[in-house]
C-alpha atoms as a PDB file:
ATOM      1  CA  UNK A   1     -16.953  -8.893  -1.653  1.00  0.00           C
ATOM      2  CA  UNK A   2     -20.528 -10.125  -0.874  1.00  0.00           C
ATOM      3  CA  UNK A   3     -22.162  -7.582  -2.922  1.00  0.00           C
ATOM      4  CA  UNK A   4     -19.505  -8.498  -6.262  1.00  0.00           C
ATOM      5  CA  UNK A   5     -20.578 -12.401  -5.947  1.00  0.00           C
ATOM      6  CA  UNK A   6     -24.007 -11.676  -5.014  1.00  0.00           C
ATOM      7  CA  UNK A   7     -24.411  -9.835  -8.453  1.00  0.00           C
ATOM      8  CA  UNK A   8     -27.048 -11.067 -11.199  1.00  0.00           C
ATOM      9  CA  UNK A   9     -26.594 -11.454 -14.585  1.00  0.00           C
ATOM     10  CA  UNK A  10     -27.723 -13.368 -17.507  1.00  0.00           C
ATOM     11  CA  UNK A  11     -26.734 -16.189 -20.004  1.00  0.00           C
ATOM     12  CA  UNK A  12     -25.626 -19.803 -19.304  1.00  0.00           C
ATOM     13  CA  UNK A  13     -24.131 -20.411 -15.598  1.00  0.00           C
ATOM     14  CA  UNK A  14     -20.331 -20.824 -17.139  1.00  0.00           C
ATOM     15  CA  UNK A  15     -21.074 -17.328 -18.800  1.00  0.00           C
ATOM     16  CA  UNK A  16     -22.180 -16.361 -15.166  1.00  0.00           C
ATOM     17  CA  UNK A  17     -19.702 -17.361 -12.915  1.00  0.00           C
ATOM     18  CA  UNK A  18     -16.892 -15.935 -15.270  1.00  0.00           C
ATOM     19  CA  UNK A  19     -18.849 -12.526 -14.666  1.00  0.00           C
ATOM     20  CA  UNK A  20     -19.115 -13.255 -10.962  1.00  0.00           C
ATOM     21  CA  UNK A  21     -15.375 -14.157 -10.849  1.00  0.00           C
ATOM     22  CA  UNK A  22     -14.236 -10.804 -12.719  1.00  0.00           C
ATOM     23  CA  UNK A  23     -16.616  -8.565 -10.349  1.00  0.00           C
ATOM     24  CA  UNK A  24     -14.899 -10.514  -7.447  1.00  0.00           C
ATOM     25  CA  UNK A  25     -11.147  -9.992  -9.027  1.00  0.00           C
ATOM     26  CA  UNK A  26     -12.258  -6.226  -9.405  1.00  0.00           C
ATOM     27  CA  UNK A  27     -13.248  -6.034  -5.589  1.00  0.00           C
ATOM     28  CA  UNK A  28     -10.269  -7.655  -4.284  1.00  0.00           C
ATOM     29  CA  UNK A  29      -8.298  -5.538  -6.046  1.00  0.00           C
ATOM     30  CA  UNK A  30      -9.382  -2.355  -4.861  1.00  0.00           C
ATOM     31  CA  UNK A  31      -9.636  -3.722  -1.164  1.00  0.00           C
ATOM     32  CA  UNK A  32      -5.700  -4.893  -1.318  1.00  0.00           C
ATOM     33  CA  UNK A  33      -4.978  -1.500  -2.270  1.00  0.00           C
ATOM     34  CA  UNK A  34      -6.984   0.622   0.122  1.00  0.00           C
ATOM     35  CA  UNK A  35      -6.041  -2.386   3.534  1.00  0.00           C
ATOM     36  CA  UNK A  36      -2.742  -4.034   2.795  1.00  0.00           C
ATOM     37  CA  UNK A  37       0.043  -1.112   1.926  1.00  0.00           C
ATOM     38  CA  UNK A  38       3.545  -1.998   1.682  1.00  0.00           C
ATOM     39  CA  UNK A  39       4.672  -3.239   5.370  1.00  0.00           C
ATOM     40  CA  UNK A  40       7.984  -1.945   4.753  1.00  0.00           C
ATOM     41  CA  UNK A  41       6.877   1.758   3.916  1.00  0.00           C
ATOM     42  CA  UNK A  42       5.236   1.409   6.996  1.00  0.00           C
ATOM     43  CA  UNK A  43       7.849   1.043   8.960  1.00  0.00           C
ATOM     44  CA  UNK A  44      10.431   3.256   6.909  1.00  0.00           C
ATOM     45  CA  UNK A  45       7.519   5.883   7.826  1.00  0.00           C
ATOM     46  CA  UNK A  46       7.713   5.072  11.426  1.00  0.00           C
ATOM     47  CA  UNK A  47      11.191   5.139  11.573  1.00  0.00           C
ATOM     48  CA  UNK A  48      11.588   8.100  10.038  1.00  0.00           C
ATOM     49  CA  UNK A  49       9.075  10.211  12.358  1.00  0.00           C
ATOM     50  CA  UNK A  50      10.828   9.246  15.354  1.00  0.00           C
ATOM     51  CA  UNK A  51      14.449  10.616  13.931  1.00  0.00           C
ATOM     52  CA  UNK A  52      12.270  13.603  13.099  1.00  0.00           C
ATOM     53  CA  UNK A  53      11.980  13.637  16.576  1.00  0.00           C
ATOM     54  CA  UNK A  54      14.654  13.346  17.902  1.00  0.00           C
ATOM     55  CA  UNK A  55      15.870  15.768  15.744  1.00  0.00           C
ATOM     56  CA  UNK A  56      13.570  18.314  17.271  1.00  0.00           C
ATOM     57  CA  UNK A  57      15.235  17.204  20.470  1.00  0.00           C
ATOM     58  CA  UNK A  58      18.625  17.641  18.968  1.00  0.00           C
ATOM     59  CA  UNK A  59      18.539  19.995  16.167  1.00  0.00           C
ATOM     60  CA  UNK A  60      21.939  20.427  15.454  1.00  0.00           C
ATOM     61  CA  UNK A  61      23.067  16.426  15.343  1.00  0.00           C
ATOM     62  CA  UNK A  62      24.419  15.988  11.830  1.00  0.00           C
ATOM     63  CA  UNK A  63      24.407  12.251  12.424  1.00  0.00           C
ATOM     64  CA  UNK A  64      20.474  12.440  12.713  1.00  0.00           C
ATOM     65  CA  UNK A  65      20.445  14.481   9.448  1.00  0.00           C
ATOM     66  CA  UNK A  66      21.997  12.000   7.404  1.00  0.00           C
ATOM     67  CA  UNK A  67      20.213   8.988   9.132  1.00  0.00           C
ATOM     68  CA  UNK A  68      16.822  11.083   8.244  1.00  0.00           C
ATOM     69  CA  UNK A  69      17.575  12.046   4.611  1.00  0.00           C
ATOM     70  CA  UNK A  70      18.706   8.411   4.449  1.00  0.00           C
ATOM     71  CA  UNK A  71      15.173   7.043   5.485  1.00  0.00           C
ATOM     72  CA  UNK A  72      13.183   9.581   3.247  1.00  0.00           C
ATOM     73  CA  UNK A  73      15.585   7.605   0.084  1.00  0.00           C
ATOM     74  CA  UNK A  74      14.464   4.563   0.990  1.00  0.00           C
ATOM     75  CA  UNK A  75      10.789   5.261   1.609  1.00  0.00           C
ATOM     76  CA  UNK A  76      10.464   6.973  -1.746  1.00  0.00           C
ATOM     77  CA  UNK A  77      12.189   3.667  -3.049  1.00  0.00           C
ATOM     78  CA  UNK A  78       9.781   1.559  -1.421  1.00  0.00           C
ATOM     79  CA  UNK A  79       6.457   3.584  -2.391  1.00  0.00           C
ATOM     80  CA  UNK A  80       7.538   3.456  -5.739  1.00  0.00           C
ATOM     81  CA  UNK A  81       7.786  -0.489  -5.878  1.00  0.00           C
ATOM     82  CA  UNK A  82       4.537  -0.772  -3.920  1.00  0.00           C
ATOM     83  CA  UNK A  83       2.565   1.786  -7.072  1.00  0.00           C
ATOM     84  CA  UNK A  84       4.192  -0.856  -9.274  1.00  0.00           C
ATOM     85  CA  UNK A  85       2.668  -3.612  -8.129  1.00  0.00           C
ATOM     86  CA  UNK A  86      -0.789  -2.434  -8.061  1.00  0.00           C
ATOM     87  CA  UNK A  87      -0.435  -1.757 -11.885  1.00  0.00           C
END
């Protein structure tokens, strides 16, 4: 962030700061995307490692089957929302 505002350029200070400001928009941008994922894939992705789990524990539970394929549904449903808002 410091080095986008701290950046130099030339013309009247309006013409400046608008440069500043789109340097700064650019910056946040790419930090929101590489620190703030969607919270909610984050958790679907928790969740669903610890069926995956306990399906290793229980292979042969048809109940943790469905609840896992359910979970992968959901997370693909979510990851595809969060791509869409960083368009």
């Amino acid at each position: 962030m410091n080095k986008a505002w701290s950046s130099q350029s030339q013309g009247y200070p309006l013409f400046r700061l608008v440069n500043k400001l789109k340097s700064l928009k650019m910056a946040l941008k790419s930090w929101r995307k590489s620190d703030f994922s969607s919270p909610a894939a984050k958790i679907n992705g928790i969740r669903e490692e610890h069926v995956r789990n306990q399906l290793a524990a229980q292979p042969l539970d048809p109940t943790l089957h469905q609840e896992e394929l359910t979970l992968r549904k959901e997370l693909v449903f979510w990851l595809a929302n969060e791509e869409d808002q960083f368009k």
